[in-house]
Structures are given as C-alpha cells and as structure tokens.
N, C-alpha and C. Protein backbone atom coordinates (compact mmCIF):
# COMPACT_ATOMS: atom_id res chain seq x y z
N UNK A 1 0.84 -1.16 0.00
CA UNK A 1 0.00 0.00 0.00
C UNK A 1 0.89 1.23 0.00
N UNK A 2 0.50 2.16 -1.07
CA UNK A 2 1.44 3.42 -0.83
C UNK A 2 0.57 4.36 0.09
N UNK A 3 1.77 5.33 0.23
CA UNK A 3 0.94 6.16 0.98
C UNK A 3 0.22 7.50 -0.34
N UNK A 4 -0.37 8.33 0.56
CA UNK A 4 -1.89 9.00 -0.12
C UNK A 4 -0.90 10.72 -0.88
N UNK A 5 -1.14 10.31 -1.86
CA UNK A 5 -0.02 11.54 -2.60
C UNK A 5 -1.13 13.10 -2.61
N UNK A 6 -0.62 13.79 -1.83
CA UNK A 6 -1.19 15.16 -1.77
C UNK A 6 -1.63 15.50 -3.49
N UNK A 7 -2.00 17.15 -3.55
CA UNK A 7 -2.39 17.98 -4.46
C UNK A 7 -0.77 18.08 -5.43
N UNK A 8 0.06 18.69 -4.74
CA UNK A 8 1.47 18.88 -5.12
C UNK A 8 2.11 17.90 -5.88
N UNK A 9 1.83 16.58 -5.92
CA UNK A 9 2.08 15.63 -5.81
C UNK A 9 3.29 14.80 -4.78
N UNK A 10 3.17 15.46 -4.01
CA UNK A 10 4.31 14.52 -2.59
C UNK A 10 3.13 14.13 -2.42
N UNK A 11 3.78 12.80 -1.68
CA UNK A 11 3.17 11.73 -0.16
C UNK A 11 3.08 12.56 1.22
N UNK A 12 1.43 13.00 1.43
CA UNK A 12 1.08 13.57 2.22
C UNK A 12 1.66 12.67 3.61
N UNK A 13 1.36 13.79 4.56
CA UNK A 13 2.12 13.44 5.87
C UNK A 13 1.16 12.73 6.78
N UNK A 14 1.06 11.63 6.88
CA UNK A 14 0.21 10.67 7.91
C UNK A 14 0.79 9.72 9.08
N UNK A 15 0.49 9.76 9.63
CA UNK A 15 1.25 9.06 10.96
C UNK A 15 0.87 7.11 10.66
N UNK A 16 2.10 6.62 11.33
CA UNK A 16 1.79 5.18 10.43
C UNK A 16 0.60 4.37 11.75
N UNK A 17 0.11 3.30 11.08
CA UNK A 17 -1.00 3.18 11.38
C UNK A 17 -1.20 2.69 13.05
N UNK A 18 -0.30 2.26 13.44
CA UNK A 18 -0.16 1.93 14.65
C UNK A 18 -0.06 3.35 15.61
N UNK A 19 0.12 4.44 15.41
CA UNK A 19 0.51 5.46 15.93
C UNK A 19 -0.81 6.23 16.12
N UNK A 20 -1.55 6.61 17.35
CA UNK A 20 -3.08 7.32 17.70
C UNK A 20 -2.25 8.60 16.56
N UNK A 21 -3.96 9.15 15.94
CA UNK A 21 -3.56 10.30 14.99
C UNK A 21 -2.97 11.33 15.63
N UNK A 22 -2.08 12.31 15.12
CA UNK A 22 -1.67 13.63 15.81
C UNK A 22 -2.25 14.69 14.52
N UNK A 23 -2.38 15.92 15.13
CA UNK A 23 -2.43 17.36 14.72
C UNK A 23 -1.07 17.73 14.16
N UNK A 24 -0.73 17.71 12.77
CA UNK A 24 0.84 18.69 13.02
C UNK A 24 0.41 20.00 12.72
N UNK A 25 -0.77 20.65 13.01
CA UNK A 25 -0.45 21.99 13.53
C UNK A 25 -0.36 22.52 14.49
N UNK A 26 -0.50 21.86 15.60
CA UNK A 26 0.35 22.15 16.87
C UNK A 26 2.00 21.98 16.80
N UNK A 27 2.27 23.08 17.62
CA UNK A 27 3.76 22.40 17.63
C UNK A 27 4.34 21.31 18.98
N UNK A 28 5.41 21.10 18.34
CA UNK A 28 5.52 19.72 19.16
C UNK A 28 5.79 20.16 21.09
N UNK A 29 5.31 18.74 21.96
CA UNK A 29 5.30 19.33 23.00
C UNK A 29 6.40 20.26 23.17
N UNK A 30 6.09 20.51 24.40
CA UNK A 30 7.39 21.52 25.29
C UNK A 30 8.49 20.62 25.78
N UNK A 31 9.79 21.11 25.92
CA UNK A 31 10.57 20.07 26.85
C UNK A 31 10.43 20.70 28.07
N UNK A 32 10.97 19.57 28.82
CA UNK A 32 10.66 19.50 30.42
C UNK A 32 11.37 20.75 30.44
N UNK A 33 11.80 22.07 31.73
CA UNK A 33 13.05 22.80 32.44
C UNK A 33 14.07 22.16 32.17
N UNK A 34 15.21 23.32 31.68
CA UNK A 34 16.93 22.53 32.12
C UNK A 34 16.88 22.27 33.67
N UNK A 35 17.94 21.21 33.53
CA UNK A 35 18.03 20.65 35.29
C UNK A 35 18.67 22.04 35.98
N UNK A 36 18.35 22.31 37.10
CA UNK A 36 18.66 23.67 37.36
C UNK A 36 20.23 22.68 38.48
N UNK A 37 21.45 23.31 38.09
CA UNK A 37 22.64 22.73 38.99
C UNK A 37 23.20 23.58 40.17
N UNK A 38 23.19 23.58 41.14
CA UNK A 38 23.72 24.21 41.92
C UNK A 38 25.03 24.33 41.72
N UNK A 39 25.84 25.77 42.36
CA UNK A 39 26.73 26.18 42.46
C UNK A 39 27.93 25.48 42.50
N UNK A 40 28.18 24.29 43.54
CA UNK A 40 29.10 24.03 44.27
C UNK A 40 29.18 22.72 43.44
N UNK A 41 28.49 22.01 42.26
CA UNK A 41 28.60 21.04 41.56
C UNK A 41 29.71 21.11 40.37
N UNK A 42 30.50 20.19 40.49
CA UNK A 42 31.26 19.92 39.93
C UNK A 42 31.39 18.73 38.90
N UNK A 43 30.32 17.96 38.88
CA UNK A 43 30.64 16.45 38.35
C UNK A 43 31.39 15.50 39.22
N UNK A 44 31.72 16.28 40.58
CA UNK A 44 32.23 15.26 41.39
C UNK A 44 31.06 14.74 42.65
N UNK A 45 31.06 13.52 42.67
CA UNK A 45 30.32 13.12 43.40
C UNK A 45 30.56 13.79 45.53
N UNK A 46 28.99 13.88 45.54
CA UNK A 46 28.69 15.10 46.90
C UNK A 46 30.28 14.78 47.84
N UNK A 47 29.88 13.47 47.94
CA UNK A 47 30.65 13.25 49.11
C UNK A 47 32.58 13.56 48.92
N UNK A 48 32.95 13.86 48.30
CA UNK A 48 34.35 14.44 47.62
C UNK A 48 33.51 15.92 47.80
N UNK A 49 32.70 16.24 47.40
CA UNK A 49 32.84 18.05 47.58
C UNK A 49 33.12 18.45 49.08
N UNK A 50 34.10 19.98 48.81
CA UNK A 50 34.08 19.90 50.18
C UNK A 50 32.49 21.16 50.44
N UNK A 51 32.29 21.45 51.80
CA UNK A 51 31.17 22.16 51.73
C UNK A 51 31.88 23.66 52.06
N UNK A 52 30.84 24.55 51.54
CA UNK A 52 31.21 25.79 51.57
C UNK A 52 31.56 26.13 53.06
N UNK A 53 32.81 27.36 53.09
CA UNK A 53 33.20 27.35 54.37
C UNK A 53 32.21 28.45 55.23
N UNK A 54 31.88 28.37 56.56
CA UNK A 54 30.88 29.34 57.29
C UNK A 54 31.68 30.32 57.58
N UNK A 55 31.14 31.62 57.60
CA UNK A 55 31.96 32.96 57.78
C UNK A 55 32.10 33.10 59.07
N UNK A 56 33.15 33.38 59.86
CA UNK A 56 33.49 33.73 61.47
C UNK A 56 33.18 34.60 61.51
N UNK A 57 32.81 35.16 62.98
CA UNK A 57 33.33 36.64 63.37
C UNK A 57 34.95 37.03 63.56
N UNK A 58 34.72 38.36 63.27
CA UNK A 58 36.35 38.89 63.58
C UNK A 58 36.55 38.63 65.48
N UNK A 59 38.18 38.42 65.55
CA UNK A 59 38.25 38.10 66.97
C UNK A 59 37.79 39.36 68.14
N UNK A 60 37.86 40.49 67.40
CA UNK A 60 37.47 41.90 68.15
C UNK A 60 36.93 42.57 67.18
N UNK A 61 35.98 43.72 67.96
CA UNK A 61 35.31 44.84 67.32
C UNK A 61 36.02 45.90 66.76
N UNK A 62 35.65 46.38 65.06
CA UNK A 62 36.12 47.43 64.84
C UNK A 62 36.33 48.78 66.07
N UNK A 63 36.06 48.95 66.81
CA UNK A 63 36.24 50.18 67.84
C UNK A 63 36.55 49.73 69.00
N UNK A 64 37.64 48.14 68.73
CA UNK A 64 38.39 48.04 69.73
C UNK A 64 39.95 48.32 70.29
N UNK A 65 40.14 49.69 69.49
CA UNK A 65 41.15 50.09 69.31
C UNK A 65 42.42 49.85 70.54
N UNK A 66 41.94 50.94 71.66
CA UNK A 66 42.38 50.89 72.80
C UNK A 66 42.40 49.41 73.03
N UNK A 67 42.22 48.15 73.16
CA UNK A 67 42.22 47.07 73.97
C UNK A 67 44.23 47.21 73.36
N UNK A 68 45.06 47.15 72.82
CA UNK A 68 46.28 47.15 72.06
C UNK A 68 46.80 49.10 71.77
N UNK A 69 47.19 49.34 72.91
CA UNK A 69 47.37 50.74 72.90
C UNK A 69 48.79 51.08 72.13
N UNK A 70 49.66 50.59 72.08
CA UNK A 70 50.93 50.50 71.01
C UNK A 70 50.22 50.49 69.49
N UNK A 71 49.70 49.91 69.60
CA UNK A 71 49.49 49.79 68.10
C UNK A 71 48.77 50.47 67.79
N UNK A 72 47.67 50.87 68.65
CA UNK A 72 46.64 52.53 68.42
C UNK A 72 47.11 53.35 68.24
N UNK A 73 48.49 53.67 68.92
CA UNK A 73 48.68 55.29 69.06
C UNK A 73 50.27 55.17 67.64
N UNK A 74 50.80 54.22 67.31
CA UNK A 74 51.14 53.73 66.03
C UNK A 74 50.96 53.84 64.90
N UNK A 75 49.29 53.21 64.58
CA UNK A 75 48.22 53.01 63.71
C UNK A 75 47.98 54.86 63.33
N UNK A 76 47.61 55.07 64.80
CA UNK A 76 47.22 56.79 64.47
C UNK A 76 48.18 57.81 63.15
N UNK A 77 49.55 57.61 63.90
CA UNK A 77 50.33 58.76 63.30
C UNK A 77 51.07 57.99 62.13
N UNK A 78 50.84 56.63 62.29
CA UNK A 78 52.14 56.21 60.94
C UNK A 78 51.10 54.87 60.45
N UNK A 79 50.10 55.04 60.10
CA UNK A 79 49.25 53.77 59.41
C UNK A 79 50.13 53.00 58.02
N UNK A 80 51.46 53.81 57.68
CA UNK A 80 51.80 52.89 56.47
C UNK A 80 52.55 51.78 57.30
N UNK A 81 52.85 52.38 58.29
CA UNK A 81 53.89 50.94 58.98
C UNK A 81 52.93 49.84 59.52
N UNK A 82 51.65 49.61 59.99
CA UNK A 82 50.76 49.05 60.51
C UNK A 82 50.11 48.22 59.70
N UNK A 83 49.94 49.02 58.25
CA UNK A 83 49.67 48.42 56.79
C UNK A 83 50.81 47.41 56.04
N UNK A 84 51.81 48.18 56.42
CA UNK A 84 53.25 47.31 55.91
C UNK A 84 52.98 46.13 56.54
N UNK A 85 53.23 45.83 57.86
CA UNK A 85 53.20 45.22 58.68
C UNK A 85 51.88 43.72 58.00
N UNK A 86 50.46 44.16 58.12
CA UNK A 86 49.65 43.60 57.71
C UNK A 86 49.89 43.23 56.37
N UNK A 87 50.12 43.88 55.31
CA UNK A 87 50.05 42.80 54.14
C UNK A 87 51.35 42.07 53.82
N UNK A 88 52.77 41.97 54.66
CA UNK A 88 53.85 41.36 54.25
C UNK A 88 52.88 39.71 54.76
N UNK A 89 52.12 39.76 56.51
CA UNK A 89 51.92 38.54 56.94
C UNK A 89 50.69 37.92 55.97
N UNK A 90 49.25 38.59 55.57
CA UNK A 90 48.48 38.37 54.11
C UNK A 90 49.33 38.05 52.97
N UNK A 91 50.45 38.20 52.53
CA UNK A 91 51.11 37.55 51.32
C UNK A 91 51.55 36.48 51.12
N UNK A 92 51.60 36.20 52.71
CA UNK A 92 52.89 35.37 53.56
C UNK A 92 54.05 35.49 52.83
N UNK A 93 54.80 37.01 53.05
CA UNK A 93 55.80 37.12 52.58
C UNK A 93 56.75 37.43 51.97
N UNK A 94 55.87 37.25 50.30
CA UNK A 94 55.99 37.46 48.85
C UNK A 94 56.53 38.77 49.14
N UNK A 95 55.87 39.90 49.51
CA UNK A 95 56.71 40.92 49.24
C UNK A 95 56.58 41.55 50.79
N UNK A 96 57.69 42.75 51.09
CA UNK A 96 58.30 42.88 52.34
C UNK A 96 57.19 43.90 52.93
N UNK A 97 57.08 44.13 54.52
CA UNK A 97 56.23 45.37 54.67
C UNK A 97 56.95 46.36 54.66
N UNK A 98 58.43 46.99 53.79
CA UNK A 98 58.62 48.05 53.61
C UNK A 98 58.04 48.26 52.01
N UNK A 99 57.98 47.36 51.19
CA UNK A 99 57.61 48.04 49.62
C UNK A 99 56.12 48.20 50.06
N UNK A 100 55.29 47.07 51.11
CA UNK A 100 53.57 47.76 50.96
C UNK A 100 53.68 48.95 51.68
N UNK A 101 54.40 49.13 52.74
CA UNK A 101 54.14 50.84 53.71
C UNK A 101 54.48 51.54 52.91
N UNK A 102 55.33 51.76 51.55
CA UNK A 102 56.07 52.66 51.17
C UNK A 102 55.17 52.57 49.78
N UNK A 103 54.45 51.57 49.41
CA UNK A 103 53.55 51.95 48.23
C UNK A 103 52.24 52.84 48.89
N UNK A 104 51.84 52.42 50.15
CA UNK A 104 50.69 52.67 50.92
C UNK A 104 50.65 54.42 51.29
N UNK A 105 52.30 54.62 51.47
CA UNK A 105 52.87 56.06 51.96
C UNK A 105 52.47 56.94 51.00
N UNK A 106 52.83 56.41 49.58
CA UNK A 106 52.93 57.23 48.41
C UNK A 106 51.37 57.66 47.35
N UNK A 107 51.26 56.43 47.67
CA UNK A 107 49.42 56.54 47.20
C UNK A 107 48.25 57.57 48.26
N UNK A 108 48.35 57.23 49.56
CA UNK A 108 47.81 58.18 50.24
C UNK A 108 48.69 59.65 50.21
N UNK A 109 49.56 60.03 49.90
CA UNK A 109 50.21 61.59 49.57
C UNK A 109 50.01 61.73 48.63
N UNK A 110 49.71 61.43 47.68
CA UNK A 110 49.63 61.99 45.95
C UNK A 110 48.10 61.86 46.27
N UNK A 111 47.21 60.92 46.58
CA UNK A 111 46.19 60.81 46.15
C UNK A 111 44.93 60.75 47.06
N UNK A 112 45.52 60.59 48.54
CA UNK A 112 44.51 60.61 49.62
C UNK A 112 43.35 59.08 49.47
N UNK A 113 43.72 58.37 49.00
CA UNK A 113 43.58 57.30 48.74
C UNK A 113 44.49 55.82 49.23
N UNK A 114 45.09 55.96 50.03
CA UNK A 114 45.57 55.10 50.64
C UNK A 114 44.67 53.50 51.09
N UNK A 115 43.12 53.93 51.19
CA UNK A 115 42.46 53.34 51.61
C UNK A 115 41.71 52.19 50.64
N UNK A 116 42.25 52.74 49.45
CA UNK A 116 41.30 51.77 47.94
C UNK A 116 42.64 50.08 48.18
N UNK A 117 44.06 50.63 48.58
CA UNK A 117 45.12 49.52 48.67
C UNK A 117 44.20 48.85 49.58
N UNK A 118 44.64 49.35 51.15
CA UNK A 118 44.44 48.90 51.91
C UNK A 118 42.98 47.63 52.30
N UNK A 119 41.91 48.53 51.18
CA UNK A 119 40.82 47.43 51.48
C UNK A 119 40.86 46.29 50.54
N UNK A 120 41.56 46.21 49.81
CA UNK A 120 42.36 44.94 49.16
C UNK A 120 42.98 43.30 49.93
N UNK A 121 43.62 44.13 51.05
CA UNK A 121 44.54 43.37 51.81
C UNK A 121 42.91 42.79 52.83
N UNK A 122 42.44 43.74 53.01
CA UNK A 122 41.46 43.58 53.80
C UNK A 122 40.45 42.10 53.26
N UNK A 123 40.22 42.72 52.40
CA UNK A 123 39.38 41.37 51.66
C UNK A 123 40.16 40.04 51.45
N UNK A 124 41.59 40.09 51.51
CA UNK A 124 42.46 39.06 50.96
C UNK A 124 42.50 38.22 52.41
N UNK A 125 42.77 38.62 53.49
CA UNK A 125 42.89 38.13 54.93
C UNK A 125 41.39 37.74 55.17
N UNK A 126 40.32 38.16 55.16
CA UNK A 126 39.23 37.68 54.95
C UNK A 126 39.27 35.95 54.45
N UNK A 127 39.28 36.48 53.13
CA UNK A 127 38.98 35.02 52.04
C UNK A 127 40.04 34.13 52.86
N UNK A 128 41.49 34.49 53.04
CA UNK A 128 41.97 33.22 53.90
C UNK A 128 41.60 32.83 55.24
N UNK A 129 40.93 33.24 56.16
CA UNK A 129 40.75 33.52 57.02
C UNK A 129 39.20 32.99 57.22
N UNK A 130 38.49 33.15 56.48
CA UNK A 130 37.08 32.91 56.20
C UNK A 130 36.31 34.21 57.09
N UNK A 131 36.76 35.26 57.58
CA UNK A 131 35.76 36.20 58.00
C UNK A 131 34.64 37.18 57.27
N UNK A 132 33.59 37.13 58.13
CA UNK A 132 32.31 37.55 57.98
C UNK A 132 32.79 39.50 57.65
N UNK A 133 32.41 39.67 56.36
CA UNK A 133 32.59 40.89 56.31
C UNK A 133 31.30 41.93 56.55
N UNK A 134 32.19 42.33 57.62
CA UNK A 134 31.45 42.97 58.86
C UNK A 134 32.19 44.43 59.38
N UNK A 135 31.60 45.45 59.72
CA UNK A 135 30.23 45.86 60.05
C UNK A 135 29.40 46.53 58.71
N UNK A 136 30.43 46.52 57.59
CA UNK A 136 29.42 46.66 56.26
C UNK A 136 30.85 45.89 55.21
N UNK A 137 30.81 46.91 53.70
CA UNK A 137 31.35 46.36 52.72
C UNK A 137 33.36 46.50 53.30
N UNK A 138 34.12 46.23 52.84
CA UNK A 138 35.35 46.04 53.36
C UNK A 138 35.73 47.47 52.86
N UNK A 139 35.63 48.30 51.66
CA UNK A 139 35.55 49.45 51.05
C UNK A 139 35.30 50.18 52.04
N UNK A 140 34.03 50.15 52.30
CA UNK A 140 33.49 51.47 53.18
C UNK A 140 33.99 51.23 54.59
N UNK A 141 34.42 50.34 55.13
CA UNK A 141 35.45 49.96 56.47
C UNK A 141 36.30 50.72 56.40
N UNK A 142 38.00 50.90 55.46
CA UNK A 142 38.66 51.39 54.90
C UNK A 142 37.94 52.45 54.62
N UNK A 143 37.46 53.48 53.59
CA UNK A 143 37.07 54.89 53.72
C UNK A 143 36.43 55.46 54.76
N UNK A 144 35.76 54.65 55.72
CA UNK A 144 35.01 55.87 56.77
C UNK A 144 36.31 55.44 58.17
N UNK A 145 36.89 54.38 58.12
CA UNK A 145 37.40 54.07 59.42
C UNK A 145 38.51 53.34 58.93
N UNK A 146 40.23 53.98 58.49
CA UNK A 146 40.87 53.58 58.06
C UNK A 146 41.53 52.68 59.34
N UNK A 147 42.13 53.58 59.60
CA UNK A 147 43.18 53.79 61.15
C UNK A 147 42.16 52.26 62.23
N UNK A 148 41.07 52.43 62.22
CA UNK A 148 40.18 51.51 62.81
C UNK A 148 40.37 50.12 62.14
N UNK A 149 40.08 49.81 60.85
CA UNK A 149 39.74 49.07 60.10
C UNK A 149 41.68 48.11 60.22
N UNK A 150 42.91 49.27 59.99
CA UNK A 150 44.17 48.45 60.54
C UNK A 150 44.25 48.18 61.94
N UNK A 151 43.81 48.44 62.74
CA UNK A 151 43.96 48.47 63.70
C UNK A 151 43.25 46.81 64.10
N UNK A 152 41.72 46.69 63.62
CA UNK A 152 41.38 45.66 63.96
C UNK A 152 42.02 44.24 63.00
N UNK A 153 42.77 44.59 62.16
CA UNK A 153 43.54 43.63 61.38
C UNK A 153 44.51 42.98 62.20
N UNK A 154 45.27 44.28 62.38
CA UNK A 154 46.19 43.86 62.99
C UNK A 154 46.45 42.89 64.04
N UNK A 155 45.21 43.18 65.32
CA UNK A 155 44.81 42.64 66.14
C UNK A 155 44.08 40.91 65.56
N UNK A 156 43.60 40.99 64.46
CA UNK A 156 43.45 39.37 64.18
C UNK A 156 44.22 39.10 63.86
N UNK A 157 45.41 39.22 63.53
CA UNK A 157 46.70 38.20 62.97
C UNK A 157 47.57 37.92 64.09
N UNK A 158 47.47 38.79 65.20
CA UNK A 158 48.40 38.93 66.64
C UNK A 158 47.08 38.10 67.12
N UNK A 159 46.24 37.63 67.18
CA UNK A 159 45.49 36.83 68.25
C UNK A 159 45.70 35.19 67.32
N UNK A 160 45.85 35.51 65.86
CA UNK A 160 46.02 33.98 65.67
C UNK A 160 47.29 33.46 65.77
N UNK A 161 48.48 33.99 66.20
CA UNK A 161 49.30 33.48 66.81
C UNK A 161 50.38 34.65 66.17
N UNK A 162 49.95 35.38 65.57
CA UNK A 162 51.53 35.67 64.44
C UNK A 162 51.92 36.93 65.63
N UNK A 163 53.31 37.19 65.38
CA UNK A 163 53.93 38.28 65.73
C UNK A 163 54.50 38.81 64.86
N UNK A 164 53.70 39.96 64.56
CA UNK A 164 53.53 41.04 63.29
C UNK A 164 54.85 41.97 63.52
N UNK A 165 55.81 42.01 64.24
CA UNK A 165 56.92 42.67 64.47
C UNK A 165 57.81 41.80 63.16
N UNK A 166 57.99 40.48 63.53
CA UNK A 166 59.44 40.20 63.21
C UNK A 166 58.73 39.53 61.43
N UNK A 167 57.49 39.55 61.07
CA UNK A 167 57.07 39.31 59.71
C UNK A 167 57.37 38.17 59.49
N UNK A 168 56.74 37.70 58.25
CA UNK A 168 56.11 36.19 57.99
C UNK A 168 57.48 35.22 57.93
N UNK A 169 58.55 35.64 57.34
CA UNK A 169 59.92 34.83 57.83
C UNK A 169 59.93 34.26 59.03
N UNK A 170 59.47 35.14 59.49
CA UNK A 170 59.88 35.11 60.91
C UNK A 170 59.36 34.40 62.01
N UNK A 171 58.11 34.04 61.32
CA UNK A 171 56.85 33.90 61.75
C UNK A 171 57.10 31.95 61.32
N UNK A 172 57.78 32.03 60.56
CA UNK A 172 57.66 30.63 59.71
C UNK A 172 59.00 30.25 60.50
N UNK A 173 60.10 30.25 60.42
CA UNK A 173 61.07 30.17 61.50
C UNK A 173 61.04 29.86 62.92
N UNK A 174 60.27 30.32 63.74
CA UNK A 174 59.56 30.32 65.17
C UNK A 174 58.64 29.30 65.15
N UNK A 175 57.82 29.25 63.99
CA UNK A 175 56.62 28.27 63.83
C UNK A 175 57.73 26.55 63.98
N UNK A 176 58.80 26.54 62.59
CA UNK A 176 59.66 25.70 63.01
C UNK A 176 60.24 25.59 64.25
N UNK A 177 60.40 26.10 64.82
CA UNK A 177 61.17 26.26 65.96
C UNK A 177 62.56 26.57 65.52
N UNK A 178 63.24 27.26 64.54
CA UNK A 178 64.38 27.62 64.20
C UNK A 178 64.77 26.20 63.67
N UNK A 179 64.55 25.11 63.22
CA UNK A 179 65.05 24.07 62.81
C UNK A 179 65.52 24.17 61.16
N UNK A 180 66.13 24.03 61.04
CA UNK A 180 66.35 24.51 59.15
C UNK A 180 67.28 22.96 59.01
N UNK A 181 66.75 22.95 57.73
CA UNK A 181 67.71 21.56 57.08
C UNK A 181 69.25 22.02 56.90
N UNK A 182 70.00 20.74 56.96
CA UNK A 182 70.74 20.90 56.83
C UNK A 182 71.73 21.14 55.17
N UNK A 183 72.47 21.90 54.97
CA UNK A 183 72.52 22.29 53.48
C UNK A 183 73.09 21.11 52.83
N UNK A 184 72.50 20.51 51.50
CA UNK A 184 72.65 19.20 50.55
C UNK A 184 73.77 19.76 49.77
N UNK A 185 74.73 18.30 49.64
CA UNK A 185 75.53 19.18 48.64
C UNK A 185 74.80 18.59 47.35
N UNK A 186 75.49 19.65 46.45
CA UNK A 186 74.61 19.09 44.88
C UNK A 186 74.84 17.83 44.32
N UNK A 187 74.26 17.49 43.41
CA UNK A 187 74.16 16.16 43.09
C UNK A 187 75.18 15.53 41.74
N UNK A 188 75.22 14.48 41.66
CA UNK A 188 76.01 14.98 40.39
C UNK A 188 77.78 14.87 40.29
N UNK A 189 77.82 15.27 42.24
CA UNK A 189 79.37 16.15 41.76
C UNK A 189 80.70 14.94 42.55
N UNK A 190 81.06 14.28 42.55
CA UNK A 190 82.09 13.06 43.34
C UNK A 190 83.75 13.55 43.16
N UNK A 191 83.92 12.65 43.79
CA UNK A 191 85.60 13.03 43.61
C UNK A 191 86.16 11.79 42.97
C-alpha cells in the first residue's frame, strides 16, 4: 500500500498506522526545564565536595582600638607601617612590609587614597581567614574608618598566633622552631 499523494504531488504526511492520529499543527510538546545545577557542583560526586566554608566573626570589634594601645597610638600617626606590617603577613611574605608601607605612603600623599590599597589586603585576609565581612562592605570599612579598620587587622593576625613585628619569615622560623635543614651538597658532583 502506498501512501496518499497530496495535491502537489508529494506523499502527504500521515502518521503510520499503529501510531493514535496527531495534529501537526500544533507544535511539538514543550521540553521538560533545564536541570537547574547548583553552584558548588562539579561532576564530582557530593561526598568528595568539600562544603562551603561558614563565615566567622572577627576576633574583636572594629572600635576596639584601645584594647592594644601601642598599636593605636602607632596606627594613628604612621598607618603605612601598621599596613606594611599587615600585608607582608596576608602575602605570607611574597613581598616585604617596607615596599607595601612605602607603596601605601605614596598613594595616600599623591592621592589621599591610601584606603582603595588597603581594602584589598582587607578582603584578601578575609577570604583566607574565612571572616564575615562585617560591620558593612570592606571598602566602606577602609574609607570611613581607616586607622580603625588596621587596627582591627592587625589585632586578628596577633590573636592567631603571628607576631607582626618580626614578619612572615619570621613567623615561619619560630613556627619551626628555628630548625632549618641541613645544606645538601649538589648532586652529580664526586671526587
């Protein structure tokens, strides 16, 4: 049996006989929604993900200046050294707190802006750190409450153990307990 040849002469469009009739002037159903994937999916199965980390509080309040009176009355008149100080231990290192005090020095004198660096470092100790950025955006911490905003930095890196004097060398050294390997000779080289 052929099938039923239209006006045009093509083989009109009929559904084969086993198939309940359809309309093709409807269009064809809808597809279901894309699968909607959450964020934190990777293609790795749940139990390998790790879960997102919960935000802390900071160990003290922005306007806990005075509890650390050295470093208040410090912070006050020389904030690039306090800043130095803070982003050599945030780098862990990489670069010294005389090039950040002395970039920090130069940007706030030319530009009164000292504070666009500084809330950088701010956000960076955060993300490692996992703190709740608090009491608003890390920006507006830094522009309305500079001197405040180092001050309470400072004070979280001195409560998690570091001593912000002698910098992240230093810090890593002490952590060893001064133990250093002993020097290898190179390889390679015999008599």
């Amino acid at each position: 049996m052929y099938p039923p040849i239209s006006s045009e002469g093509y083989p009109s469009k009929s559904p084969p006989p086993s198939a309940p009739p359809q309309s093709y002037d409807q269009p064809p159903p809808s597809r279901p929604p894309p699968l909607q994937v959450p964020q934190y999916a990777t293609g790795i199965p749940a139990h390998f993900v790790a879960p997102q980390p919960v935000k802390v509080k900071w160990s003290s309040s922005l306007c806990a200046c005075c509890s650390d009176v050295p470093n208040c009355c410090l912070t006050c008149w020389c904030p690039c050294i306090t800043f130095g100080q803070i982003a050599e231990i945030v780098d862990k290192g990489n670069t010294s707190c005389g090039v950040h005090g002395t970039l920090y020095a130069i940007i706030e004198a030319l530009t009164c802006c000292g504070c666009l660096y500084s809330c950088a470092y701010r956000t960076k100790m955060r993300s490692q750190y996992g703190l709740k950025e608090s009491p608003c955006n890390d920006c507006l911490v830094h522009f309305c409450c500079e001197r405040c905003a180092l001050c309470q930095e400072y004070r979280e890196l001195k409560l998690r153990g570091f001593d912000i004097s002698i910098g992240w060398h230093g810090n890593m050294e002490r952590q060893n307990y001064g133990v250093q390997m002993p020097p290898m000779a190179p390889t390679g080289m015999n008599r």
